[in-house]
ModelCIF file with pLDDT and N, C-alpha, C, O atoms, coordinates in Angstrom:
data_MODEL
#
_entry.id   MODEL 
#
_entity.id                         1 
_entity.type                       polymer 
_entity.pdbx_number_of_molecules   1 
#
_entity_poly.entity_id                      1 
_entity_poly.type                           'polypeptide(L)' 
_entity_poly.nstd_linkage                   no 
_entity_poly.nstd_monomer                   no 
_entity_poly.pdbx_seq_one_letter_code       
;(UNK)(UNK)(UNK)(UNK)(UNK)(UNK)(UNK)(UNK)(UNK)(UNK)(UNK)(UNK)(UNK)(UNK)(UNK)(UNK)
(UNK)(UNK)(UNK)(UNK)(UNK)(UNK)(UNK)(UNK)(UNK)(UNK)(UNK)(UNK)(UNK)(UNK)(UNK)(UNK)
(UNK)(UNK)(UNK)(UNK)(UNK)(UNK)(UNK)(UNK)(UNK)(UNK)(UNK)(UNK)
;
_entity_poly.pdbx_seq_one_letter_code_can   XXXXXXXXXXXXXXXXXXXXXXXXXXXXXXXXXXXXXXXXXXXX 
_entity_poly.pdbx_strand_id                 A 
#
loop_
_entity_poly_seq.entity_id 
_entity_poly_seq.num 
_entity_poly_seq.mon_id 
_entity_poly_seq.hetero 
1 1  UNK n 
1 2  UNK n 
1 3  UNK n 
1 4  UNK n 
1 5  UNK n 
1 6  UNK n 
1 7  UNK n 
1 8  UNK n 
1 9  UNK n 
1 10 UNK n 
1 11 UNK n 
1 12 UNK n 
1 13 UNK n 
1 14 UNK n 
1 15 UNK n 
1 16 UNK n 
1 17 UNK n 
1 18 UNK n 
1 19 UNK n 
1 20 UNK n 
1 21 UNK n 
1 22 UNK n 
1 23 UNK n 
1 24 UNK n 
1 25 UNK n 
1 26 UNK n 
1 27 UNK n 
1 28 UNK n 
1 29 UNK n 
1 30 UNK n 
1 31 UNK n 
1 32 UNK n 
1 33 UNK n 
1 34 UNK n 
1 35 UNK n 
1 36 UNK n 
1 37 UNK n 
1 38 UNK n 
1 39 UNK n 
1 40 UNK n 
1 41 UNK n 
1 42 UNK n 
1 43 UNK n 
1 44 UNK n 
#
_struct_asym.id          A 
_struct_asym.entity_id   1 
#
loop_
_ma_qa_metric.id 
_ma_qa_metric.mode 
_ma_qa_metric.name 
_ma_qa_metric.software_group_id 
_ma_qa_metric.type 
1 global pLDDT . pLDDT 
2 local  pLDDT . pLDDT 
#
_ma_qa_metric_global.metric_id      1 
_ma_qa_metric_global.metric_value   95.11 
_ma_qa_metric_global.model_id       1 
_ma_qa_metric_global.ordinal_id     1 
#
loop_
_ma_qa_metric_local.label_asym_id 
_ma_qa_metric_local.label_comp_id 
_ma_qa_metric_local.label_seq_id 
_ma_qa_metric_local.metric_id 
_ma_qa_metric_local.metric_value 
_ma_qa_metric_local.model_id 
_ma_qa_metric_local.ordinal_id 
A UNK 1  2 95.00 1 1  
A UNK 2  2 91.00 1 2  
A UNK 3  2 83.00 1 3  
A UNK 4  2 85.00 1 4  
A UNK 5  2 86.00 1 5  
A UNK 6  2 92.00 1 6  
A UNK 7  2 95.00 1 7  
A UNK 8  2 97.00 1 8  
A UNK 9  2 97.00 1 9  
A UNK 10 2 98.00 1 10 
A UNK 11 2 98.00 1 11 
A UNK 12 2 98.00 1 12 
A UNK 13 2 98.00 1 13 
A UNK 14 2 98.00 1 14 
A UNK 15 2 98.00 1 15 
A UNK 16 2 98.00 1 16 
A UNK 17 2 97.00 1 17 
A UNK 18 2 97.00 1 18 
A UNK 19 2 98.00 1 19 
A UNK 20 2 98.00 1 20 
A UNK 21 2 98.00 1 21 
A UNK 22 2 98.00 1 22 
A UNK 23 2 98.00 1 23 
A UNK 24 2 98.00 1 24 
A UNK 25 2 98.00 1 25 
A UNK 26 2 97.00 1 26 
A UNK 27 2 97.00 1 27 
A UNK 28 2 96.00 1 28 
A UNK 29 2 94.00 1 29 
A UNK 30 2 94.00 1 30 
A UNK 31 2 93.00 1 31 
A UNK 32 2 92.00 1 32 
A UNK 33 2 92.00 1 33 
A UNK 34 2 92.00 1 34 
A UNK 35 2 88.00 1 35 
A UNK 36 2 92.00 1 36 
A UNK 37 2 95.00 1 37 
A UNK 38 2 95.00 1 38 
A UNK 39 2 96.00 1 39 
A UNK 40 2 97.00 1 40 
A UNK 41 2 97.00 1 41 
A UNK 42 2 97.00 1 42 
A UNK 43 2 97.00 1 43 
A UNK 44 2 97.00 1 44 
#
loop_
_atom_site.group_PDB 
_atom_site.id 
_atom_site.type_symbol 
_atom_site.label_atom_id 
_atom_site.label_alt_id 
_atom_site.label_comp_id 
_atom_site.label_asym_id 
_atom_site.label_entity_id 
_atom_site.label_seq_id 
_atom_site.pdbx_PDB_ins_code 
_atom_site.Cartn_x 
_atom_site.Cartn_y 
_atom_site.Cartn_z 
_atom_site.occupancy 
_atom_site.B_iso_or_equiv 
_atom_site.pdbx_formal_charge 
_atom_site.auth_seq_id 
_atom_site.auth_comp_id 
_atom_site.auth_asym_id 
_atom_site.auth_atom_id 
_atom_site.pdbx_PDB_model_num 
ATOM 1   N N  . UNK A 1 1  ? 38.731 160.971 174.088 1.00 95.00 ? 1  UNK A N  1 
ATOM 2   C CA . UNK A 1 1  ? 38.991 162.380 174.359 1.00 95.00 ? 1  UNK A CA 1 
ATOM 3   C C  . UNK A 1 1  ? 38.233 162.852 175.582 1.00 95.00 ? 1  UNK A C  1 
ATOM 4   O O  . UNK A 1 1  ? 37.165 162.380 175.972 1.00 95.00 ? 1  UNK A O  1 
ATOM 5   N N  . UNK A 1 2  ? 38.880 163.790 176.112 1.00 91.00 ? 2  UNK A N  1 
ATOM 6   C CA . UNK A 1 2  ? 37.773 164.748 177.239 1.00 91.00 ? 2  UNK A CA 1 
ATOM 7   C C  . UNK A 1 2  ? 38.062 165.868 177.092 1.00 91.00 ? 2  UNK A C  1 
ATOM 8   O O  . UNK A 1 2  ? 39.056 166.471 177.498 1.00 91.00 ? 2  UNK A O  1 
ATOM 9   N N  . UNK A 1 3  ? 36.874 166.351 176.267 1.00 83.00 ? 3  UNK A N  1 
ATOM 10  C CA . UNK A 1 3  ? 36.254 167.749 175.466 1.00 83.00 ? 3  UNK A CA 1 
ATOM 11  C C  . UNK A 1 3  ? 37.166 168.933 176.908 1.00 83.00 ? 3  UNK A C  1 
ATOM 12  O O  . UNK A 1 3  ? 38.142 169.638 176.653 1.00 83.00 ? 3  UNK A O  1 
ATOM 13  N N  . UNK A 1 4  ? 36.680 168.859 177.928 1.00 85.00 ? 4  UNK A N  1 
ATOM 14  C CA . UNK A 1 4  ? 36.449 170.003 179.110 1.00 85.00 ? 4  UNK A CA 1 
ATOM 15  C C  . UNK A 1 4  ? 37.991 169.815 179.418 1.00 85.00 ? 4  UNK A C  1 
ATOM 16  O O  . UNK A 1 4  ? 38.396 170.886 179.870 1.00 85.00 ? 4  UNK A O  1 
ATOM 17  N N  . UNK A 1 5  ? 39.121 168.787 179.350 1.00 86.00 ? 5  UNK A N  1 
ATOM 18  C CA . UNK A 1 5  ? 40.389 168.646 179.919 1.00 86.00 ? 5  UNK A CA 1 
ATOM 19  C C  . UNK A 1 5  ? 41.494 169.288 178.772 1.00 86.00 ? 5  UNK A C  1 
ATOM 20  O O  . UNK A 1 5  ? 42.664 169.653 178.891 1.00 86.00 ? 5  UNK A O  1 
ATOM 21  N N  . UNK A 1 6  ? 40.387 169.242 177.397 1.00 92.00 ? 6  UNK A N  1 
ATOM 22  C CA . UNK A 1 6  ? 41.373 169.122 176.300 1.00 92.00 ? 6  UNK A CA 1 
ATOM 23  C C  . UNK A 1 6  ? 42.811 168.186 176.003 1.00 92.00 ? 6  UNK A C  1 
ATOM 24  O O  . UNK A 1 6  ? 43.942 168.514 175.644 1.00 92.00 ? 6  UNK A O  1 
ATOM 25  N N  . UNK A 1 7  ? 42.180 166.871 176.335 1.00 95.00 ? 7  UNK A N  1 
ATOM 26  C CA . UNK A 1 7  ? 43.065 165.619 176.566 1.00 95.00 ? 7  UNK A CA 1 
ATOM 27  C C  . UNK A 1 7  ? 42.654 164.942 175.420 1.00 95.00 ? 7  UNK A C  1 
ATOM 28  O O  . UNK A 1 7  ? 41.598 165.051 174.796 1.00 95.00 ? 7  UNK A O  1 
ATOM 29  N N  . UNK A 1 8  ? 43.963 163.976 175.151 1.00 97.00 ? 8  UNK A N  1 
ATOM 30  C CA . UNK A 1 8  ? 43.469 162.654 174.270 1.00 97.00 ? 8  UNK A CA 1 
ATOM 31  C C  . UNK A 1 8  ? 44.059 161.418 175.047 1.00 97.00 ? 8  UNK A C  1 
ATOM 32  O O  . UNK A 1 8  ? 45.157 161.628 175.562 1.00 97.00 ? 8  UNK A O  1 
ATOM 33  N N  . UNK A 1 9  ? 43.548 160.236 175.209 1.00 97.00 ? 9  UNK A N  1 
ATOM 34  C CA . UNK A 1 9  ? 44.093 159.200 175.602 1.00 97.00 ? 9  UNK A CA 1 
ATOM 35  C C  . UNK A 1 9  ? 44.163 158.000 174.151 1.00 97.00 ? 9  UNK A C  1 
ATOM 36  O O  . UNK A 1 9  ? 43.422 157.862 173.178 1.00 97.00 ? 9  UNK A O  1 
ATOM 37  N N  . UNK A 1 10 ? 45.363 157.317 174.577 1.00 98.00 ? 10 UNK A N  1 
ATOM 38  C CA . UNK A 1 10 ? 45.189 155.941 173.448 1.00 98.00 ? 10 UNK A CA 1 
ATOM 39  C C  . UNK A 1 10 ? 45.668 154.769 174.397 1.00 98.00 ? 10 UNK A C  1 
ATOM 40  O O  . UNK A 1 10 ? 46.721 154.534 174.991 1.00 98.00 ? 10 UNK A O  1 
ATOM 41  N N  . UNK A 1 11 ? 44.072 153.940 174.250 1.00 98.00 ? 11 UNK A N  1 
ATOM 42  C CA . UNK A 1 11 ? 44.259 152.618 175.136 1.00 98.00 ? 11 UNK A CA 1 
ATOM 43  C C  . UNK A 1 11 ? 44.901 151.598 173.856 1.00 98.00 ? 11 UNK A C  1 
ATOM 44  O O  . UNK A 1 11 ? 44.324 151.352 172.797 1.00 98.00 ? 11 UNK A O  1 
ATOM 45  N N  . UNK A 1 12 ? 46.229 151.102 174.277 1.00 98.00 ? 12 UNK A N  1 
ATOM 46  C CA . UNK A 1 12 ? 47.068 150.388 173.347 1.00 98.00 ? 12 UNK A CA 1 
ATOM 47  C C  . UNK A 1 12 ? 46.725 149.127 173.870 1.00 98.00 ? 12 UNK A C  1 
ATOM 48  O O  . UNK A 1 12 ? 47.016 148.962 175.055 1.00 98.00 ? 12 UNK A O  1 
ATOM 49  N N  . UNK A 1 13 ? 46.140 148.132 173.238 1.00 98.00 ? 13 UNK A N  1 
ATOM 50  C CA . UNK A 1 13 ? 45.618 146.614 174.007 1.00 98.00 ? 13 UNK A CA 1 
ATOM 51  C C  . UNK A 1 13 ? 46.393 145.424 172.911 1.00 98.00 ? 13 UNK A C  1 
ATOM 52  O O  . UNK A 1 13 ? 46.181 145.542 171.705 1.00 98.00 ? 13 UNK A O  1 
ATOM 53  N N  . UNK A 1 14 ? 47.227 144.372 173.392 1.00 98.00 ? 14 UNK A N  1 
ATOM 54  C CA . UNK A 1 14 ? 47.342 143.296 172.335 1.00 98.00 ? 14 UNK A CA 1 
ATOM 55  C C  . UNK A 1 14 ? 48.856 143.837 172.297 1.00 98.00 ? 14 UNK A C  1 
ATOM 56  O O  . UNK A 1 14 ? 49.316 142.702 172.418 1.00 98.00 ? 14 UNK A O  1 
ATOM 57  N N  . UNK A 1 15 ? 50.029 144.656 172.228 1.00 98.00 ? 15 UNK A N  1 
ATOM 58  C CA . UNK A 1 15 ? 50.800 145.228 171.812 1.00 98.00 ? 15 UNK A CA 1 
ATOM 59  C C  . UNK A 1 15 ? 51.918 143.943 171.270 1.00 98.00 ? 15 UNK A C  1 
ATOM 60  O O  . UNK A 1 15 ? 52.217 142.807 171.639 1.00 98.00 ? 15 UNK A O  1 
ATOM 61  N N  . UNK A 1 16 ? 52.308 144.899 170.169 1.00 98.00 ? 16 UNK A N  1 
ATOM 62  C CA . UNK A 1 16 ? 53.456 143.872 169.161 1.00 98.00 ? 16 UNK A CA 1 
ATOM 63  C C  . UNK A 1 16 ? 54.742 144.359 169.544 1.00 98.00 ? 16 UNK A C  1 
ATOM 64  O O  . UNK A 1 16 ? 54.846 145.410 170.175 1.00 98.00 ? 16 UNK A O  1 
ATOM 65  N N  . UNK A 1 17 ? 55.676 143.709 169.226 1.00 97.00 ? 17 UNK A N  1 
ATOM 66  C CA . UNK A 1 17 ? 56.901 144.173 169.086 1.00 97.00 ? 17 UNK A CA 1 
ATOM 67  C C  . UNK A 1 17 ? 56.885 144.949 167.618 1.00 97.00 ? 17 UNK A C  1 
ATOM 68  O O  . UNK A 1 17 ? 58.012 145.440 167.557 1.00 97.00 ? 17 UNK A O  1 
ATOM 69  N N  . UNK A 1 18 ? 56.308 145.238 166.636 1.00 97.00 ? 18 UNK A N  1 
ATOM 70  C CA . UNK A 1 18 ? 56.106 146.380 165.929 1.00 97.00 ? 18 UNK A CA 1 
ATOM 71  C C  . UNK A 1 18 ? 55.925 147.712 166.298 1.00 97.00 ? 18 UNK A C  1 
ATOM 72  O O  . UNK A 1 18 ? 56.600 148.681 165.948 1.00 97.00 ? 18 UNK A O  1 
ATOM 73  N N  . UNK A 1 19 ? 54.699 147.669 167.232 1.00 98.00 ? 19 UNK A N  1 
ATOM 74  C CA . UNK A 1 19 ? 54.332 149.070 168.013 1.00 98.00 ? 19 UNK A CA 1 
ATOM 75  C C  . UNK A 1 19 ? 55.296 149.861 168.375 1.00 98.00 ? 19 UNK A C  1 
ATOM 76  O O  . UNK A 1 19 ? 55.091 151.058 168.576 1.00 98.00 ? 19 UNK A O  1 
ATOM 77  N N  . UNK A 1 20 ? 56.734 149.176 168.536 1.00 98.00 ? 20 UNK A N  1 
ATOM 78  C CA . UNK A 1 20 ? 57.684 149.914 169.504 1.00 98.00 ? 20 UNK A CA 1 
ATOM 79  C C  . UNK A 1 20 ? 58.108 151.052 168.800 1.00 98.00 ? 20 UNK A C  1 
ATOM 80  O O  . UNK A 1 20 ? 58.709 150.872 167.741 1.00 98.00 ? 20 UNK A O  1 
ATOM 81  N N  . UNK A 1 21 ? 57.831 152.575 169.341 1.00 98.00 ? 21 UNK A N  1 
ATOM 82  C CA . UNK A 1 21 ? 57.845 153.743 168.441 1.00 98.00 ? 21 UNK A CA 1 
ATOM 83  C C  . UNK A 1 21 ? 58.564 154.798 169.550 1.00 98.00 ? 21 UNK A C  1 
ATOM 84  O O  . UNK A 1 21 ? 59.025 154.496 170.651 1.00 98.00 ? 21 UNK A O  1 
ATOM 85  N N  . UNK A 1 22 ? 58.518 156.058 168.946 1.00 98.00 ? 22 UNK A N  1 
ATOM 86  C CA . UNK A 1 22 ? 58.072 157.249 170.011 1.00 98.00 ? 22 UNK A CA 1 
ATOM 87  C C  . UNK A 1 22 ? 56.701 157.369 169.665 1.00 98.00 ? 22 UNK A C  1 
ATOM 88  O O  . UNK A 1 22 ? 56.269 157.239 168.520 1.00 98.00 ? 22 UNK A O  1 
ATOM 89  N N  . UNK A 1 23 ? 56.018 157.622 170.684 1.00 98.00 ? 23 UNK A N  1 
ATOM 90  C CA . UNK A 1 23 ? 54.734 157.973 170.428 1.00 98.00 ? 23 UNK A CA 1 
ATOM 91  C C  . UNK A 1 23 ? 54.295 159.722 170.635 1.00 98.00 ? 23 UNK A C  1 
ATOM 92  O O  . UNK A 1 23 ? 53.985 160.150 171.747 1.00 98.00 ? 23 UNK A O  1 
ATOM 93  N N  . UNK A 1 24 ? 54.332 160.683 169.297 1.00 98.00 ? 24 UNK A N  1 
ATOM 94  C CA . UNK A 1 24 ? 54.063 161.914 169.648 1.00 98.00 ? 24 UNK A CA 1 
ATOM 95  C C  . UNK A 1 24 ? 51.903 162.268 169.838 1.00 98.00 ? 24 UNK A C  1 
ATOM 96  O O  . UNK A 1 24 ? 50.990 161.807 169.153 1.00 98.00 ? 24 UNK A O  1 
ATOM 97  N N  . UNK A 1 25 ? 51.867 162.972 170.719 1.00 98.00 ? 25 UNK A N  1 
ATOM 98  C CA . UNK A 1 25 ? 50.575 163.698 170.344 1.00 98.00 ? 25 UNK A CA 1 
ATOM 99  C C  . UNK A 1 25 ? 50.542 164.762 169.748 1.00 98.00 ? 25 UNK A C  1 
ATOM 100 O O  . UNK A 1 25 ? 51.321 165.620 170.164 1.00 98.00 ? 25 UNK A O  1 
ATOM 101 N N  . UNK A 1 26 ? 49.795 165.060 168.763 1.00 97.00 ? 26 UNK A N  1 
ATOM 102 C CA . UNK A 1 26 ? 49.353 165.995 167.899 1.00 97.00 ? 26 UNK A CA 1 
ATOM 103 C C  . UNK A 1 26 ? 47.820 166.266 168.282 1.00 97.00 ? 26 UNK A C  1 
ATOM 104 O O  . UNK A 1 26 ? 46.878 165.527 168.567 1.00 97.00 ? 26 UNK A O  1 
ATOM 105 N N  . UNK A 1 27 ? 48.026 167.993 168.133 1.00 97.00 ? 27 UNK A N  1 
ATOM 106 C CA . UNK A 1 27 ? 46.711 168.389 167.911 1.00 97.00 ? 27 UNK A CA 1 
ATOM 107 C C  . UNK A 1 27 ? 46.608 169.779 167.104 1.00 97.00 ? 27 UNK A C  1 
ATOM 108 O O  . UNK A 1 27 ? 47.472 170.655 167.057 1.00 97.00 ? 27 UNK A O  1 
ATOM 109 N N  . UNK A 1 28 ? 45.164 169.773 166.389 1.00 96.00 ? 28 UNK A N  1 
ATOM 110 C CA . UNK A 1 28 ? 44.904 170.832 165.504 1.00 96.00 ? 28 UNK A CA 1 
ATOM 111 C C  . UNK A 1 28 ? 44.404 172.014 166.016 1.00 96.00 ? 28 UNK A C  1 
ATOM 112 O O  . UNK A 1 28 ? 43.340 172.092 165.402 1.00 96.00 ? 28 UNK A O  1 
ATOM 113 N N  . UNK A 1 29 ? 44.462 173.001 166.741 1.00 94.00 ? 29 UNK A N  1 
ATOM 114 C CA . UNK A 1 29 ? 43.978 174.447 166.932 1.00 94.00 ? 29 UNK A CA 1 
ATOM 115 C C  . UNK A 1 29 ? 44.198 175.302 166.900 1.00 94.00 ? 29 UNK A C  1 
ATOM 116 O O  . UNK A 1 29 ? 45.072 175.422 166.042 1.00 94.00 ? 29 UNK A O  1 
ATOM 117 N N  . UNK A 1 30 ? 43.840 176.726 167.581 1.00 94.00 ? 30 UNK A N  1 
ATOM 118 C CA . UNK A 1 30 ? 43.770 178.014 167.254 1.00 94.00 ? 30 UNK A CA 1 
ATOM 119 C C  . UNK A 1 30 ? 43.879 178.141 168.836 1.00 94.00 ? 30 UNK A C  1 
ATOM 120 O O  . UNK A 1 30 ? 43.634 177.192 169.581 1.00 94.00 ? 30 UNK A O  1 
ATOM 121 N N  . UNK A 1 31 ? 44.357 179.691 169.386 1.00 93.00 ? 31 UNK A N  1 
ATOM 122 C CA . UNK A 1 31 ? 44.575 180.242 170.438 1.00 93.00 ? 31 UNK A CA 1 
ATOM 123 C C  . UNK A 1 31 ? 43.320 181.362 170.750 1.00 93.00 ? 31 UNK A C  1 
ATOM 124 O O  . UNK A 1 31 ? 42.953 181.837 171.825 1.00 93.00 ? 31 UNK A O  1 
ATOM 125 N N  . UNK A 1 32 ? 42.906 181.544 169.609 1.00 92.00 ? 32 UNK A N  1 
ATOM 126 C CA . UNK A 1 32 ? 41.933 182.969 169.428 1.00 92.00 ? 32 UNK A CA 1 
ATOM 127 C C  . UNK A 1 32 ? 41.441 182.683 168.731 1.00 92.00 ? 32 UNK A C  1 
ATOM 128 O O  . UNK A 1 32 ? 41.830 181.845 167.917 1.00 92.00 ? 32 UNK A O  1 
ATOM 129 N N  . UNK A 1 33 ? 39.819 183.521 168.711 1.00 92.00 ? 33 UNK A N  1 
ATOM 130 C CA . UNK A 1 33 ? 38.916 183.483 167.839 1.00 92.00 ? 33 UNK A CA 1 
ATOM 131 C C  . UNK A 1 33 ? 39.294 184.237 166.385 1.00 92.00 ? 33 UNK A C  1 
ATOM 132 O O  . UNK A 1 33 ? 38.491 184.051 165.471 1.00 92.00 ? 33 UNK A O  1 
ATOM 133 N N  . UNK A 1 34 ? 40.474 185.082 166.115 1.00 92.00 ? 34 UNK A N  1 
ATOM 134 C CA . UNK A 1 34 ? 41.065 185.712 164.998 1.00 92.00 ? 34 UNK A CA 1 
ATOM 135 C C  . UNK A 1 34 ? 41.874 184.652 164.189 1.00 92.00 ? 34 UNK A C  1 
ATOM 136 O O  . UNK A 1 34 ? 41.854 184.471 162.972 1.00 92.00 ? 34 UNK A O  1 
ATOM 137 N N  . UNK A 1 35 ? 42.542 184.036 165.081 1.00 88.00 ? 35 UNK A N  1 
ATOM 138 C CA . UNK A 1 35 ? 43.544 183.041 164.485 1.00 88.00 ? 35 UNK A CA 1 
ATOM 139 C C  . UNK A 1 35 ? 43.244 182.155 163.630 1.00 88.00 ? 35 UNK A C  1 
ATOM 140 O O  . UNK A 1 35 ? 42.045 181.933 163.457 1.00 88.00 ? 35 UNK A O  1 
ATOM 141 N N  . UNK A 1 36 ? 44.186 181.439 162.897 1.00 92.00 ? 36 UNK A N  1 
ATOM 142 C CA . UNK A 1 36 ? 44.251 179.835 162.331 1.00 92.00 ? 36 UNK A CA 1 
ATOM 143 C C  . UNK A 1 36 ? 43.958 179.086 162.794 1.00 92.00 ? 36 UNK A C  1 
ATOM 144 O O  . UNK A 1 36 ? 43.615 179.447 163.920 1.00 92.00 ? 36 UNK A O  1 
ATOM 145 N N  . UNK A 1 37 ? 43.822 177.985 162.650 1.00 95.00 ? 37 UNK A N  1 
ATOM 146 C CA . UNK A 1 37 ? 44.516 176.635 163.371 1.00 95.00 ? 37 UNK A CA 1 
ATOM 147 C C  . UNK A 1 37 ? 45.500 176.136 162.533 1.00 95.00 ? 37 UNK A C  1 
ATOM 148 O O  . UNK A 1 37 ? 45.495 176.155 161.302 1.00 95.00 ? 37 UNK A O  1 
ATOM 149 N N  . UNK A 1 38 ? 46.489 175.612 163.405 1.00 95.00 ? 38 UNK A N  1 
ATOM 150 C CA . UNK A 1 38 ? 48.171 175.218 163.511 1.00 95.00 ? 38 UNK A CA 1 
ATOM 151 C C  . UNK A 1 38 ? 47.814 173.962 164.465 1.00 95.00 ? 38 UNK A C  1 
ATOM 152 O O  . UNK A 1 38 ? 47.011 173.777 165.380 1.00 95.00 ? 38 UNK A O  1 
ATOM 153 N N  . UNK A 1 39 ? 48.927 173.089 163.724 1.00 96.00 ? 39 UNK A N  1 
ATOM 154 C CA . UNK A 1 39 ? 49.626 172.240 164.453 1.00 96.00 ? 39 UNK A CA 1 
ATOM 155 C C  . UNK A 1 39 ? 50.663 172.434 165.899 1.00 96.00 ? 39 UNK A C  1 
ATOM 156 O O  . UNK A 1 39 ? 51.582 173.211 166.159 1.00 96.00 ? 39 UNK A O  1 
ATOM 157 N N  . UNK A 1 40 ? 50.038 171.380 166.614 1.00 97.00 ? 40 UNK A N  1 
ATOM 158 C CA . UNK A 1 40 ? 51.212 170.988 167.633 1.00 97.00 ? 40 UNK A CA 1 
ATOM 159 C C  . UNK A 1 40 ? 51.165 170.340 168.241 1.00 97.00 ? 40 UNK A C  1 
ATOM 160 O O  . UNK A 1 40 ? 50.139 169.942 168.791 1.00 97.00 ? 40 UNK A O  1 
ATOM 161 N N  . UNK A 1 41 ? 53.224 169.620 168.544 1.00 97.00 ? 41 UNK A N  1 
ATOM 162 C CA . UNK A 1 41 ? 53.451 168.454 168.994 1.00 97.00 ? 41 UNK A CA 1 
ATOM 163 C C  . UNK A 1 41 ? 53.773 168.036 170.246 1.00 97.00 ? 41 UNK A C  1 
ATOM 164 O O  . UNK A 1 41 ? 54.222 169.043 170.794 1.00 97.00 ? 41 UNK A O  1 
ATOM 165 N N  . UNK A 1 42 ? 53.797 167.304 170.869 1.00 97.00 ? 42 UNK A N  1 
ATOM 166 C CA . UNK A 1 42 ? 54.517 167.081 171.925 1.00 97.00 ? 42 UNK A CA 1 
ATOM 167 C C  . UNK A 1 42 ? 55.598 166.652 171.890 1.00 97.00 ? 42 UNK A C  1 
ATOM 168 O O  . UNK A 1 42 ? 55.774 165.961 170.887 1.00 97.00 ? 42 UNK A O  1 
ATOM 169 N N  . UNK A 1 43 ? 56.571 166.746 172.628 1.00 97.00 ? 43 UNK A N  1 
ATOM 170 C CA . UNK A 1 43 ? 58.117 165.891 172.833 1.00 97.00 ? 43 UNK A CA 1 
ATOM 171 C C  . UNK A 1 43 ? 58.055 164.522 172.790 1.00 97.00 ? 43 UNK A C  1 
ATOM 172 O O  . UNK A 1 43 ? 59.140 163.987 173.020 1.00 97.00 ? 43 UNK A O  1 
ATOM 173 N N  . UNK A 1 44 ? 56.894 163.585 172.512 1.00 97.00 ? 44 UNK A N  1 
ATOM 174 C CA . UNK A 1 44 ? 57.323 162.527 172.426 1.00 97.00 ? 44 UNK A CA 1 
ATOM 175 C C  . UNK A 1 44 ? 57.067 161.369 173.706 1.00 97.00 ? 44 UNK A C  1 
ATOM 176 O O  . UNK A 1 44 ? 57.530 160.232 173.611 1.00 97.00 ? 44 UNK A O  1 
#
C-alpha cells in the first residue's frame, strides 16, 4: 500500500493458469468524518 497515494498494489509472482480472473480492487471507507464506511469497486 501507499498510505499518502491511497493506492494498493499486488505483485503477482509464479502465475498459474488458475490465476486467470478479472481482477477487481476493493476498498473500505468513508468520504467524511460524519459518514460510514462503504464499499467500493473498481471496473475490473
Amino acid at each position: 500500500r501507499d498510505k499518502a497515494k491511497n493506492s494498493v498494489n499486488l505483485q503477482m509472482n509464479s502465475l498459474k493458469p488458475e490465476d486467470t480472473a478479472v481482477y477487481y480492487c476493493n476498498a473500505d471507507l468513508r468520504t467524511d468524518w460524519r459518514g460510514g464506511f462503504r464499499d467500493y469497486w473498481g471496473q475490473g
